[in-house]
N, C-alpha and C. Protein backbone atom coordinates (compact mmCIF):
# COMPACT_ATOMS: atom_id res chain seq x y z
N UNK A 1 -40.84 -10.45 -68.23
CA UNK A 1 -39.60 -10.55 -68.95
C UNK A 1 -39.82 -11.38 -70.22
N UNK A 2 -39.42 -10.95 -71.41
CA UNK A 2 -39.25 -11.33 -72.82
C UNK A 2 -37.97 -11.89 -72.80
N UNK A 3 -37.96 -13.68 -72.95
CA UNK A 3 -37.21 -14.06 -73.80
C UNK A 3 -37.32 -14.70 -75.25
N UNK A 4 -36.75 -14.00 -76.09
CA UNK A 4 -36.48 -14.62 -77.42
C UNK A 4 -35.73 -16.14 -77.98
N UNK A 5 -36.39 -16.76 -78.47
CA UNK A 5 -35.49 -17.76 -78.31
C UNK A 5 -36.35 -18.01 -80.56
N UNK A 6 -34.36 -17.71 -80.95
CA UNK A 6 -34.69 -17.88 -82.20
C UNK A 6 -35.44 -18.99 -82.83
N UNK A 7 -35.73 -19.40 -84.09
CA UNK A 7 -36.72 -20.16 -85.03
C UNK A 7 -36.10 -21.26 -85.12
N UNK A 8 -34.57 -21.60 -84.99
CA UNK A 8 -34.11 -22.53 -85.29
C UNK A 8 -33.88 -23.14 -84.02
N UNK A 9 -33.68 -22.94 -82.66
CA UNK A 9 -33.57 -23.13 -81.62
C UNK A 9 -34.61 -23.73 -81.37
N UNK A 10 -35.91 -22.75 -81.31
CA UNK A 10 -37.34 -23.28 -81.07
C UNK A 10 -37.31 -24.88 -81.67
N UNK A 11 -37.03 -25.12 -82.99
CA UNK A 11 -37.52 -26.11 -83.51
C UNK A 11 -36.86 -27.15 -83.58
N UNK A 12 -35.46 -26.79 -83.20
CA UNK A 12 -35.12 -28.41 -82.51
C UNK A 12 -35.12 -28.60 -81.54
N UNK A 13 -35.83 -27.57 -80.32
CA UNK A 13 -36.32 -27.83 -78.85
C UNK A 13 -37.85 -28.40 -78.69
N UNK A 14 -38.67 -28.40 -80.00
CA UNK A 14 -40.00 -28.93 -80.29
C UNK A 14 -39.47 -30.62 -81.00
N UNK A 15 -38.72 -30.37 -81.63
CA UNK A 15 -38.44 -31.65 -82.30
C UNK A 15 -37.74 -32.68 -81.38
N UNK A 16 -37.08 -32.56 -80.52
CA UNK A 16 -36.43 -33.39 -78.86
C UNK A 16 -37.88 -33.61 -78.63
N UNK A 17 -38.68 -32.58 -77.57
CA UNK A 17 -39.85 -32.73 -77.10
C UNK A 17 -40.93 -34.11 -77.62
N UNK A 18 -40.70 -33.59 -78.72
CA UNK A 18 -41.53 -34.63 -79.74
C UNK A 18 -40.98 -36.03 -79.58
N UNK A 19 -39.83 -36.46 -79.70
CA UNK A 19 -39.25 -37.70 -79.91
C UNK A 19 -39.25 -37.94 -78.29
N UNK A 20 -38.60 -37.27 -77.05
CA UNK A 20 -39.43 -37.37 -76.11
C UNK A 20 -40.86 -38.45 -75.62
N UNK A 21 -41.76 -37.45 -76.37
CA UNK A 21 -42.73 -38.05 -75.96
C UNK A 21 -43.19 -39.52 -76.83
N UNK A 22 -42.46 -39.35 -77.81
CA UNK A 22 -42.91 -40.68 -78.43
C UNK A 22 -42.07 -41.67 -78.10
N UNK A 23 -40.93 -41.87 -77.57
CA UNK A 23 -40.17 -42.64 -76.42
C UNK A 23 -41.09 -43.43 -75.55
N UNK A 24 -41.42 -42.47 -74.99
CA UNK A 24 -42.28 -42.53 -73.57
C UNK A 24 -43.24 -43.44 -73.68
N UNK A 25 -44.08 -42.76 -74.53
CA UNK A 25 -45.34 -43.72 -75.27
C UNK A 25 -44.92 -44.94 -75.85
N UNK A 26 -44.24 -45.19 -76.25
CA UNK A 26 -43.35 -46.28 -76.78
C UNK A 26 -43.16 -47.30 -76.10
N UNK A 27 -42.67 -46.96 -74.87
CA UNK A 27 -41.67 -47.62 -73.96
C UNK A 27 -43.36 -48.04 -72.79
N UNK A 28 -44.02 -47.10 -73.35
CA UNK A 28 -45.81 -47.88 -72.11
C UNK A 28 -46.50 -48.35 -72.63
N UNK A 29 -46.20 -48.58 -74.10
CA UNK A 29 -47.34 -49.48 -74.74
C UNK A 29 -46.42 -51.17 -74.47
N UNK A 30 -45.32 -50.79 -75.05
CA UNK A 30 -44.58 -52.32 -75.34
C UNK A 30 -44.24 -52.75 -73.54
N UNK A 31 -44.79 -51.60 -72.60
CA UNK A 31 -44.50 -52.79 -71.32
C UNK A 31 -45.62 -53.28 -70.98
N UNK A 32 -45.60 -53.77 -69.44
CA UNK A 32 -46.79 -54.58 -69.02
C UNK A 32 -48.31 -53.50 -69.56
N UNK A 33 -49.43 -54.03 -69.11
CA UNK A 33 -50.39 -53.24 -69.37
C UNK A 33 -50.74 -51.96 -68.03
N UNK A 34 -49.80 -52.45 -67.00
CA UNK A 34 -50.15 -51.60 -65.31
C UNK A 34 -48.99 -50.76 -65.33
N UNK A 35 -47.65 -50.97 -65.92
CA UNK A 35 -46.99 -50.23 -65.99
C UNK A 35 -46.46 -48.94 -66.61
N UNK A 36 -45.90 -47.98 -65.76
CA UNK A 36 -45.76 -46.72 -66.60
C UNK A 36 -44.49 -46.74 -67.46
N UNK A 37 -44.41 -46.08 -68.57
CA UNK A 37 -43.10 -45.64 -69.55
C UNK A 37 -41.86 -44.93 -69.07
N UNK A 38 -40.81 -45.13 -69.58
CA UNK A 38 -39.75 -45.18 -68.97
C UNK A 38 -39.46 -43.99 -69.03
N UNK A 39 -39.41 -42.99 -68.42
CA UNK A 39 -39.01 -41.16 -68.71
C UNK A 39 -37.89 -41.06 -68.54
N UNK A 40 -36.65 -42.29 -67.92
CA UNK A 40 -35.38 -41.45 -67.77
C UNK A 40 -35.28 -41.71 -69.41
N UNK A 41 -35.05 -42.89 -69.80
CA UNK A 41 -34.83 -43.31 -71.70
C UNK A 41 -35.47 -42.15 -72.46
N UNK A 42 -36.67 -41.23 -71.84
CA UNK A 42 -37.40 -40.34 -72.70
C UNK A 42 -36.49 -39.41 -72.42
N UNK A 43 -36.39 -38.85 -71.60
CA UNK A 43 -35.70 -37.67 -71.09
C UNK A 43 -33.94 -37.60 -71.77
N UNK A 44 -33.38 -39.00 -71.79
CA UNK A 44 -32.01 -39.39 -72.48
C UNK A 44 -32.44 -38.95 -74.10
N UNK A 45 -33.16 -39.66 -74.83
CA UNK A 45 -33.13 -39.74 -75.94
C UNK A 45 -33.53 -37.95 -76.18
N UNK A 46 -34.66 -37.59 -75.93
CA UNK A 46 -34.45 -35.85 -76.08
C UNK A 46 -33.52 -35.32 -75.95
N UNK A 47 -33.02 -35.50 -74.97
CA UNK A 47 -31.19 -34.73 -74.54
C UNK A 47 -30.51 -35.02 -75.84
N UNK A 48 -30.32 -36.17 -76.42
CA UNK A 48 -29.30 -36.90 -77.30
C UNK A 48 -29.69 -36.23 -78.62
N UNK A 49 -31.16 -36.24 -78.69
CA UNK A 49 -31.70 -35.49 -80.64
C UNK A 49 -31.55 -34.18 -80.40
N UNK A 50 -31.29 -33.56 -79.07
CA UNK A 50 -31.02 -31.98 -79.36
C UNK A 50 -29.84 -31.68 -79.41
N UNK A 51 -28.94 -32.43 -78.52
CA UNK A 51 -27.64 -32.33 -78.63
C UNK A 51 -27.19 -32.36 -79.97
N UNK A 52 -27.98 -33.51 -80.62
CA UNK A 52 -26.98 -34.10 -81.97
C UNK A 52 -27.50 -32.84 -83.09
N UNK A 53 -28.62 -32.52 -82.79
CA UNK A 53 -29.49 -31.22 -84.13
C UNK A 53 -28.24 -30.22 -83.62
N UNK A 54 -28.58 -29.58 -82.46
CA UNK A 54 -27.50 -28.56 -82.20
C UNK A 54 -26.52 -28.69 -83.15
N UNK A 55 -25.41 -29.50 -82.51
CA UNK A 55 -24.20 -29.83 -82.97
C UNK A 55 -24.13 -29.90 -84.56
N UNK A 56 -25.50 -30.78 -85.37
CA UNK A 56 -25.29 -31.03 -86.89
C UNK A 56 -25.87 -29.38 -87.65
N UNK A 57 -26.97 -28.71 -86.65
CA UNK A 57 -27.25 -27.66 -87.42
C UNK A 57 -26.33 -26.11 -87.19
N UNK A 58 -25.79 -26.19 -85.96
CA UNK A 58 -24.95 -24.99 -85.49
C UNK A 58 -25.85 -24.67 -84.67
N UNK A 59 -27.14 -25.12 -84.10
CA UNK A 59 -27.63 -24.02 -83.42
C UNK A 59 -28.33 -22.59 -83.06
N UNK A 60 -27.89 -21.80 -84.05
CA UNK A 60 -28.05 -20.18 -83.94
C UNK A 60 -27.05 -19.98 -83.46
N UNK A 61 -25.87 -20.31 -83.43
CA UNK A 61 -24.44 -19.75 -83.36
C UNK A 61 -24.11 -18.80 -84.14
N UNK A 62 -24.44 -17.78 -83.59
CA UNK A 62 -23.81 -16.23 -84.21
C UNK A 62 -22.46 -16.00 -83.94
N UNK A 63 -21.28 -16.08 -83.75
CA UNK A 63 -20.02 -16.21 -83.15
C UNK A 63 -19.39 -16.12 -84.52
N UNK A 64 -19.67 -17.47 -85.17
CA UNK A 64 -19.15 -17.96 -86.92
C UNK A 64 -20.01 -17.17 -87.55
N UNK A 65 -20.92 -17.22 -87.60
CA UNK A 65 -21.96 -16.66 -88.67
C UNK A 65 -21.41 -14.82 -88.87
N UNK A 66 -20.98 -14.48 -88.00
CA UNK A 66 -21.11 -13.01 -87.64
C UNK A 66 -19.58 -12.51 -87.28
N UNK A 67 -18.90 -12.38 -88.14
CA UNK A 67 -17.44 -12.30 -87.68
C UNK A 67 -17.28 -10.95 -87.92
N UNK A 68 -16.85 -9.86 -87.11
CA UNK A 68 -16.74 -8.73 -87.50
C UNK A 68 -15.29 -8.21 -87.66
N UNK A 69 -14.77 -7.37 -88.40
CA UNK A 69 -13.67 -7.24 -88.68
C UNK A 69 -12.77 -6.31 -87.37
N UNK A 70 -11.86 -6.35 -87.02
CA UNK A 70 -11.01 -5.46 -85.91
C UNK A 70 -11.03 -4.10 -86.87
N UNK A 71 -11.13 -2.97 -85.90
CA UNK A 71 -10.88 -1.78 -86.47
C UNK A 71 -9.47 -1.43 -86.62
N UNK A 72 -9.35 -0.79 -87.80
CA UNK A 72 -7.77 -0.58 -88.33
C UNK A 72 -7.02 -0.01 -87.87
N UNK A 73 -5.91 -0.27 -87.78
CA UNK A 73 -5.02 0.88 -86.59
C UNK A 73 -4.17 2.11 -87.29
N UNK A 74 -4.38 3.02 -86.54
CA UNK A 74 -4.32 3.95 -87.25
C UNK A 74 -3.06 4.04 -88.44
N UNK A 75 -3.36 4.90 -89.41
CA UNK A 75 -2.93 4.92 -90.51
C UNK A 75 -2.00 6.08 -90.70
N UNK A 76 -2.05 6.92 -89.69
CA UNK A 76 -1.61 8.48 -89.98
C UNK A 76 -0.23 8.37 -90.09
N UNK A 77 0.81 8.61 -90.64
CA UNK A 77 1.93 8.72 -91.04
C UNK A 77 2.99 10.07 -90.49
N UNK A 78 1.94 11.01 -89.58
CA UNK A 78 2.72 11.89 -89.23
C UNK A 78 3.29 11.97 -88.20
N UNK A 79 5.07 12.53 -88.09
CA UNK A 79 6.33 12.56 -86.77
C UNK A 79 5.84 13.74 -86.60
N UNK A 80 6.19 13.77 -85.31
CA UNK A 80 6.85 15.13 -84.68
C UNK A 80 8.17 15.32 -84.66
């Protein structure tokens, strides 16, 4: 099974990922030296930069982008 997942989607699902992982790494350098990095704060902050890209870029929301007009009702003028 082929799913498509548009260019703009992709790249603020790479760009979360990314901040993600640099969270993570973040959060295991500045703790002890035995301890591991904090993944729920990683896992939050990804959620939060995709949410917020979504929301600031639209997404790939075709809905707005793509408004199609209602077809016209008929026009014919003739009684019986």
């Amino acid at each position: 099974m082929i799913v498509y997942i548009e260019p703009l989607g992709a790249a603020i699902l790479l760009v979360g990922i990314m901040v993600g992982c640099l969270v993570y790494r973040h959060t295991r350098a500045s703790a002890a030296p035995a301890s591991r990095g904090d993944i729920v704060g990683a896992i939050a902050s990804a959620a939060a930069v995709i949410t917020a890209l979504v929301l600031l870029l639209g997404g790939g929301n075709k809905a707005t982008a793509e408004s199609e007009s209602p077809a016209p009702a008929s026009t014919s003028t003739a009684v019986r």
